[in-house]
PDB file of N, CA and C in Angstrom:
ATOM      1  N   UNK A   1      88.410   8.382  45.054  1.00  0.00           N
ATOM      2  CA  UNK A   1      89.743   8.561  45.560  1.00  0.00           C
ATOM      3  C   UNK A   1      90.510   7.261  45.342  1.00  0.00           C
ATOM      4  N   UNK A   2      91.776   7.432  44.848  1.00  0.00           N
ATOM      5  CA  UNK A   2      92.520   6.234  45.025  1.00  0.00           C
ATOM      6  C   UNK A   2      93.784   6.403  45.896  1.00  0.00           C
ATOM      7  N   UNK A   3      94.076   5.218  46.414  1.00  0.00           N
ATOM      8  CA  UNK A   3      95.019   5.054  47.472  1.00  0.00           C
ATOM      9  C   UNK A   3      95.921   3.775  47.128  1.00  0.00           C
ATOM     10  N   UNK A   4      97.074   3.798  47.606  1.00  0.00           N
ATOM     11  CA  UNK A   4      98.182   2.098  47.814  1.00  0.00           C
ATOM     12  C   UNK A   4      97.265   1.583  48.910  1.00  0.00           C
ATOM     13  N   UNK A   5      97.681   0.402  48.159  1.00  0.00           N
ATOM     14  CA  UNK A   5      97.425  -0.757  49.261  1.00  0.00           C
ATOM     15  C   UNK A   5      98.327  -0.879  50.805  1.00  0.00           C
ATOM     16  N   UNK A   6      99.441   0.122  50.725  1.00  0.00           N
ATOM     17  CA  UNK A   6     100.401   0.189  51.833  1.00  0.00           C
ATOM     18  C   UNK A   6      99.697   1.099  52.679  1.00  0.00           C
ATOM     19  N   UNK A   7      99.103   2.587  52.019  1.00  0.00           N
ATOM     20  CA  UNK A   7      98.330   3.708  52.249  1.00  0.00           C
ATOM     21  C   UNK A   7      97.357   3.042  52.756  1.00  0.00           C
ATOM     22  N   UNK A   8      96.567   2.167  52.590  1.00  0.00           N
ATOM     23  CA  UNK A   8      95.415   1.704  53.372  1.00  0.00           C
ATOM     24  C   UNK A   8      95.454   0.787  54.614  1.00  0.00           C
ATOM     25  N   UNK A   9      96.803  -0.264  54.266  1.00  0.00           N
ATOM     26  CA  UNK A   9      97.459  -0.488  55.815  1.00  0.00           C
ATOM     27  C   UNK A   9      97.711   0.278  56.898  1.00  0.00           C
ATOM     28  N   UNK A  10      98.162   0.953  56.678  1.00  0.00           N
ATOM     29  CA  UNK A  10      98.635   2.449  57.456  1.00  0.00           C
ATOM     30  C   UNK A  10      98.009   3.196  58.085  1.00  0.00           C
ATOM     31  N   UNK A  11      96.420   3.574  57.600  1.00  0.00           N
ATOM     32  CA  UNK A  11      95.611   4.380  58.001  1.00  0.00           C
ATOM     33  C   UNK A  11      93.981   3.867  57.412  1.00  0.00           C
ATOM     34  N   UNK A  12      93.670   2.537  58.084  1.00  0.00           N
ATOM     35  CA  UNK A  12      92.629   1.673  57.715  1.00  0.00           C
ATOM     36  C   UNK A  12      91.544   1.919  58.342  1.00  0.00           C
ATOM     37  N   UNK A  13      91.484   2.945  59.878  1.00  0.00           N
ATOM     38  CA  UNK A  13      90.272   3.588  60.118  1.00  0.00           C
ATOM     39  C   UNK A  13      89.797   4.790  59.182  1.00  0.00           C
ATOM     40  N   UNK A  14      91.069   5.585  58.890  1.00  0.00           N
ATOM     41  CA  UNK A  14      90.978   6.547  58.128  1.00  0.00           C
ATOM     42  C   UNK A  14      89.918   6.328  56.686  1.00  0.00           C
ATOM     43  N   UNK A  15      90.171   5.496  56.013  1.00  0.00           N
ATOM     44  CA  UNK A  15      89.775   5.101  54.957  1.00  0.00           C
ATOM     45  C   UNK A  15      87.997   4.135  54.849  1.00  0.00           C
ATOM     46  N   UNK A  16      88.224   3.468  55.988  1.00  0.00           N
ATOM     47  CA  UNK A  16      86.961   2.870  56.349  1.00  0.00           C
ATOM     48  C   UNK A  16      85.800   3.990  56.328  1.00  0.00           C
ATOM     49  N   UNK A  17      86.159   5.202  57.110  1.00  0.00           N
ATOM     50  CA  UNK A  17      85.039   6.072  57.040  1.00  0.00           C
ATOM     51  C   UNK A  17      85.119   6.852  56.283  1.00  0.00           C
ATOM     52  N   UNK A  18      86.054   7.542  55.522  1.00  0.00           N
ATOM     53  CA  UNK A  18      86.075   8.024  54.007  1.00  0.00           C
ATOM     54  C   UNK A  18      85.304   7.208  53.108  1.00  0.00           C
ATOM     55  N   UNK A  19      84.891   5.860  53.132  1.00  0.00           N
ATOM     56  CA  UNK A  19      84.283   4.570  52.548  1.00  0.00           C
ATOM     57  C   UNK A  19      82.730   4.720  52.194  1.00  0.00           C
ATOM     58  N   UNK A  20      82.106   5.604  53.958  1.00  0.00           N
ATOM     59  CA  UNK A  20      80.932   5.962  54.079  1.00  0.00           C
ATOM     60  C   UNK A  20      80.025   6.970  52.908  1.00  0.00           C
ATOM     61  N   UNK A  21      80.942   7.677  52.382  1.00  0.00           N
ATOM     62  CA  UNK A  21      80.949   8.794  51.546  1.00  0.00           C
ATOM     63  C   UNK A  21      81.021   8.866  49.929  1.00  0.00           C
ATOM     64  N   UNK A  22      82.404   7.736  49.948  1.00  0.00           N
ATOM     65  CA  UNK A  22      82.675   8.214  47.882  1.00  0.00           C
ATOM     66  C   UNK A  22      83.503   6.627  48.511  1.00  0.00           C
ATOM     67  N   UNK A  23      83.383   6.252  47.059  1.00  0.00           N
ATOM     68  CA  UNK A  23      84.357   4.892  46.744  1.00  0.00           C
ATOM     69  C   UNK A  23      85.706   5.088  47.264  1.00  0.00           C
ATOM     70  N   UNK A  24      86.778   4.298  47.544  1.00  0.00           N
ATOM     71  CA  UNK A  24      87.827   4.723  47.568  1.00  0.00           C
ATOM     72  C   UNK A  24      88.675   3.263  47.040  1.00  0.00           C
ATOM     73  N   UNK A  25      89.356   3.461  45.682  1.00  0.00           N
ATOM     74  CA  UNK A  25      89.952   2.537  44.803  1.00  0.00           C
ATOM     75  C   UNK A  25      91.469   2.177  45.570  1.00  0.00           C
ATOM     76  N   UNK A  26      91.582   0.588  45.671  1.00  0.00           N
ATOM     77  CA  UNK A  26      93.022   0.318  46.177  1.00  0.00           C
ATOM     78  C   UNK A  26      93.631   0.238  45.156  1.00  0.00           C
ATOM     79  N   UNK A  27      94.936   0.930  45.217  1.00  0.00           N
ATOM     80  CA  UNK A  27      95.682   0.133  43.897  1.00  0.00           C
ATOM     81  C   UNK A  27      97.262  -0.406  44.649  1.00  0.00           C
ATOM     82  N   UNK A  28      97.687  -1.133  43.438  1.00  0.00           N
ATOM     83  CA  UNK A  28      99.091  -1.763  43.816  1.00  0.00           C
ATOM     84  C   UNK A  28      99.731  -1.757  42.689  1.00  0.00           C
ATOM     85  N   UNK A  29     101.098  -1.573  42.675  1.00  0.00           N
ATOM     86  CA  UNK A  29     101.957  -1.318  41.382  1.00  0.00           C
ATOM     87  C   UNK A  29     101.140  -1.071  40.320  1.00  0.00           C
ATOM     88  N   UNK A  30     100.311   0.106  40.268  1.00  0.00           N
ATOM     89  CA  UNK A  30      99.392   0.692  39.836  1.00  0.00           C
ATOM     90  C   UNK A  30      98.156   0.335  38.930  1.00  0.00           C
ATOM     91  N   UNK A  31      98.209  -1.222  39.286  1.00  0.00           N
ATOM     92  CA  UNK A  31      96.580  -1.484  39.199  1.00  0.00           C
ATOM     93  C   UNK A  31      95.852  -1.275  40.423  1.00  0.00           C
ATOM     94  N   UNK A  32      94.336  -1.142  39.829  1.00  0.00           N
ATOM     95  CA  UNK A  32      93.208  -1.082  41.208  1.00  0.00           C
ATOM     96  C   UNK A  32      93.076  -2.446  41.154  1.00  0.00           C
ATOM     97  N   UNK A  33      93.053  -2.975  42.914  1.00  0.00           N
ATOM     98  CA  UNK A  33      92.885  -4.176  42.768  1.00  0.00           C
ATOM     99  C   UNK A  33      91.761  -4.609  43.594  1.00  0.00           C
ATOM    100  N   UNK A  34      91.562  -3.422  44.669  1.00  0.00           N
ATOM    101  CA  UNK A  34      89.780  -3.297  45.034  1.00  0.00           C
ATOM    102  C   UNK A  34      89.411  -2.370  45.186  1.00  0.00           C
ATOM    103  N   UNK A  35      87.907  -2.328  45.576  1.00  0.00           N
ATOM    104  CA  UNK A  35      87.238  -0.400  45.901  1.00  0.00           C
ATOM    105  C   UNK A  35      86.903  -1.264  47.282  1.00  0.00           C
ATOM    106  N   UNK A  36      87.050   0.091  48.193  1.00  0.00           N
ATOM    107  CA  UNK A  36      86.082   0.281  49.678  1.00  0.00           C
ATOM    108  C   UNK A  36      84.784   0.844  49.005  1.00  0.00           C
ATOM    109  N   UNK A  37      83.930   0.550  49.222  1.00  0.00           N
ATOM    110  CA  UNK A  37      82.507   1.529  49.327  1.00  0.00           C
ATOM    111  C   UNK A  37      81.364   1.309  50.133  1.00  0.00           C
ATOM    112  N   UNK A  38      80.718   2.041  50.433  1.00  0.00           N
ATOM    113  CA  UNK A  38      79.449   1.687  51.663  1.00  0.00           C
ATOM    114  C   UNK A  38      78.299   0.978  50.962  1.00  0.00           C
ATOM    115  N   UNK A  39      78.085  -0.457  51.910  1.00  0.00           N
ATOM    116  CA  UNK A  39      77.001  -1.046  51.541  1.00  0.00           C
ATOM    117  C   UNK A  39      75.084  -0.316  51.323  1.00  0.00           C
ATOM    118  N   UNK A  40      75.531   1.070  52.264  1.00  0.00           N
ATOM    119  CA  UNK A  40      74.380   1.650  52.255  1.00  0.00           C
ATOM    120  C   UNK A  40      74.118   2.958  51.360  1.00  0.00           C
ATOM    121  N   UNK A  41      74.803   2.796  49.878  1.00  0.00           N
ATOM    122  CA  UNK A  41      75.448   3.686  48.797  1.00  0.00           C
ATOM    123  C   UNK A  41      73.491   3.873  48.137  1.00  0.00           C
ATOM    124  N   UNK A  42      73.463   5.439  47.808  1.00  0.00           N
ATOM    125  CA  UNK A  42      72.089   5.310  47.205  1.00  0.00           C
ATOM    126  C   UNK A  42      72.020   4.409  46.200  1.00  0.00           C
ATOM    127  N   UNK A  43      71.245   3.366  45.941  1.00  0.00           N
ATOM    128  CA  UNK A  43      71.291   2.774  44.537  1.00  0.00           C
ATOM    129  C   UNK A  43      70.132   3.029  43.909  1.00  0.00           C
ATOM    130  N   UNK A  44      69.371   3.702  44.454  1.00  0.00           N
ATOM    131  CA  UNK A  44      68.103   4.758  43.590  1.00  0.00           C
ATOM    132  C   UNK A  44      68.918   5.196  42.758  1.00  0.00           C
ATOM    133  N   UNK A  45      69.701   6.228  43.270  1.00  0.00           N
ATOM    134  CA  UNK A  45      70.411   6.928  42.101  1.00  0.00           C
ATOM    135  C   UNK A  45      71.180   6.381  41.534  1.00  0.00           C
ATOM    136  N   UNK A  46      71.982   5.674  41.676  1.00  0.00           N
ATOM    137  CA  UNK A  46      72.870   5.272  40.791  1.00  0.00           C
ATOM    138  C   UNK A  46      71.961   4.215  39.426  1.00  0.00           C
ATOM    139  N   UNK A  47      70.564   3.839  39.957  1.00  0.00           N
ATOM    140  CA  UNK A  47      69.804   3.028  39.051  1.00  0.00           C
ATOM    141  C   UNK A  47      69.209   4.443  38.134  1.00  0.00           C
ATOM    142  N   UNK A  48      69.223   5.279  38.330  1.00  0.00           N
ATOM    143  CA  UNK A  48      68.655   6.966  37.748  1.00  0.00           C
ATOM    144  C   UNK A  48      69.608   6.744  36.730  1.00  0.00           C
ATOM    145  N   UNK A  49      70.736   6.733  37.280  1.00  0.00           N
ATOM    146  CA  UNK A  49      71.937   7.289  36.440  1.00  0.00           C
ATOM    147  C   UNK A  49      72.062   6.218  35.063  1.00  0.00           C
ATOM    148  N   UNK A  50      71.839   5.249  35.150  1.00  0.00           N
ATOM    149  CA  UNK A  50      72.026   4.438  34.132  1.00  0.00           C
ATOM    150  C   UNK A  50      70.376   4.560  32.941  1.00  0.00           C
ATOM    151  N   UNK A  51      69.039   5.182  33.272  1.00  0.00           N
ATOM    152  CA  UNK A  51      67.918   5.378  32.304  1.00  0.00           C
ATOM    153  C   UNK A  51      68.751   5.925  31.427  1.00  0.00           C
ATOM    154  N   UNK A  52      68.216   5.803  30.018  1.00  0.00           N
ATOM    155  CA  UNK A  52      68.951   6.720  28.676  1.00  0.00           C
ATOM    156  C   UNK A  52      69.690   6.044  28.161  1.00  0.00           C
ATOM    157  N   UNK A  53      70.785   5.314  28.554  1.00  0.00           N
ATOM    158  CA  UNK A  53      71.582   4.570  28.192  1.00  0.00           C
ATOM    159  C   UNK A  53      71.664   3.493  26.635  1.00  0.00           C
ATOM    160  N   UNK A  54      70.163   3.298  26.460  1.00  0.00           N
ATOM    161  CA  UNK A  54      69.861   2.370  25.927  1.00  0.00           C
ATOM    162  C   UNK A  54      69.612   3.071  24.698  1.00  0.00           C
ATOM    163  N   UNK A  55      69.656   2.281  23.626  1.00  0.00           N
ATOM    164  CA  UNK A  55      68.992   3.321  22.353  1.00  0.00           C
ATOM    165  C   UNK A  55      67.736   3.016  22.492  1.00  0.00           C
ATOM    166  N   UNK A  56      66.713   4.238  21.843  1.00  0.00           N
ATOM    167  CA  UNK A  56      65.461   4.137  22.170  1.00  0.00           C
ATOM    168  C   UNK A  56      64.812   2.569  21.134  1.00  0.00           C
ATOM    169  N   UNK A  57      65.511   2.195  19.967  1.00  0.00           N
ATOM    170  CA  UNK A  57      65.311   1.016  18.995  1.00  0.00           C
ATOM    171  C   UNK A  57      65.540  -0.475  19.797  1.00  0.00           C
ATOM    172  N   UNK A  58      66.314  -0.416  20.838  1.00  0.00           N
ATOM    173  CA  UNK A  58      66.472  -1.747  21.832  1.00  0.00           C
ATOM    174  C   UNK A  58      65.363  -1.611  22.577  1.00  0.00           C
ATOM    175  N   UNK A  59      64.756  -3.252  23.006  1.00  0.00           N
ATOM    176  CA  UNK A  59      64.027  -2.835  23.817  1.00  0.00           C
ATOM    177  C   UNK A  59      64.443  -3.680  25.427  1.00  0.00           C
ATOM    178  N   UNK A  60      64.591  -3.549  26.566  1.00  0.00           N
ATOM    179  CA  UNK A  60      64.337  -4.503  27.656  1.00  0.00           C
ATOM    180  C   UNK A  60      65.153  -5.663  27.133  1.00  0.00           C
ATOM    181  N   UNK A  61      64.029  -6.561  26.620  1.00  0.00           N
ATOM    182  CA  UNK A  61      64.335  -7.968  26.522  1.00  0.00           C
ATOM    183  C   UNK A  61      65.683  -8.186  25.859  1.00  0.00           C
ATOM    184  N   UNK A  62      65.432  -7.564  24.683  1.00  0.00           N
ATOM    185  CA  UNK A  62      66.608  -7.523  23.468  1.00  0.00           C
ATOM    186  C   UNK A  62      68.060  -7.373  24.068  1.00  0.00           C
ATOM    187  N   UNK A  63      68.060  -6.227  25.522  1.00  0.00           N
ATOM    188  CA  UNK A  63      69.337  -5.975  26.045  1.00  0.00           C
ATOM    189  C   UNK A  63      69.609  -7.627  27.157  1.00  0.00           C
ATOM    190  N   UNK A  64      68.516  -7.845  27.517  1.00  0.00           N
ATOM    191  CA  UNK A  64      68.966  -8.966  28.698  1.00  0.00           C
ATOM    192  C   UNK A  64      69.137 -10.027  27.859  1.00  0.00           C
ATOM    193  N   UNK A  65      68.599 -10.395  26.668  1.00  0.00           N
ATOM    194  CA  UNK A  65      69.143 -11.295  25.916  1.00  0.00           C
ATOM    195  C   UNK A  65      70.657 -11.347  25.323  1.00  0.00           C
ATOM    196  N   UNK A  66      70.881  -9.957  25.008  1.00  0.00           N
ATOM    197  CA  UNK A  66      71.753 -10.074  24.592  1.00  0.00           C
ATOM    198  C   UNK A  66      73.410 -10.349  25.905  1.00  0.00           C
ATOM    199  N   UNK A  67      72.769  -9.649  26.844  1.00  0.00           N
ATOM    200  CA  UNK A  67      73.670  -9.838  28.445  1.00  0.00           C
ATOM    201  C   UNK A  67      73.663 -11.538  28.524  1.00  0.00           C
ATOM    202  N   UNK A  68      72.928 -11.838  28.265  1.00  0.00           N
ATOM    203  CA  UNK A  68      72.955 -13.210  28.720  1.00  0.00           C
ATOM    204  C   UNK A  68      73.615 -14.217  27.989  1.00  0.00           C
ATOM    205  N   UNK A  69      73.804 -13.849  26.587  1.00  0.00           N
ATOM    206  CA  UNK A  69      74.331 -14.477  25.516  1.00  0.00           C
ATOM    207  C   UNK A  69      76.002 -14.572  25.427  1.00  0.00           C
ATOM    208  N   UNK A  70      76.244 -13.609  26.466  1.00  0.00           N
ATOM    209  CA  UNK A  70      77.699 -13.236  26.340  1.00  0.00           C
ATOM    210  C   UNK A  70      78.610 -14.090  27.351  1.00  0.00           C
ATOM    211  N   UNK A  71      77.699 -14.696  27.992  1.00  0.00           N
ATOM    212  CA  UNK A  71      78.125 -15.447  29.380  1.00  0.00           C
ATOM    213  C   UNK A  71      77.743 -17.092  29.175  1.00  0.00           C
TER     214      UNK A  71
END
């Protein structure tokens, strides 16, 4: 869900516990400029969601090397 940053002034309990549930993106003159989301978000799954990703020819190392190279 996205919301204004005025929209979240306004109704900041509202949104706090909508938070518990699904992200909810702030934006302002229509960039997002933060997300609410719950610290207690499955990250099992969301670590699920990212297997596959990789081509099966990369391996592990090859990707963290290359993450690391970029920084």
């Amino acid at each position: 869900m996205a919301i204004t940053a005025v929209e979240l002034q306004q109704n900041l309990t509202k949104y706090l516990a909508l938070a518990e549930k699904e992200q909810v993106f702030i934006t302002e003159n229509g960039r997002t400029i933060a997300v609410l989301s719950s610290p207690n978000q499955d990250r099992i799954e969301t670590a699920r969601s990212l297997f596959g990703i990789l081509p099966d020819d990369v391996t592990l190392e090859e990707s963290q090397s290359e993450r690391l190279d970029r920084i």
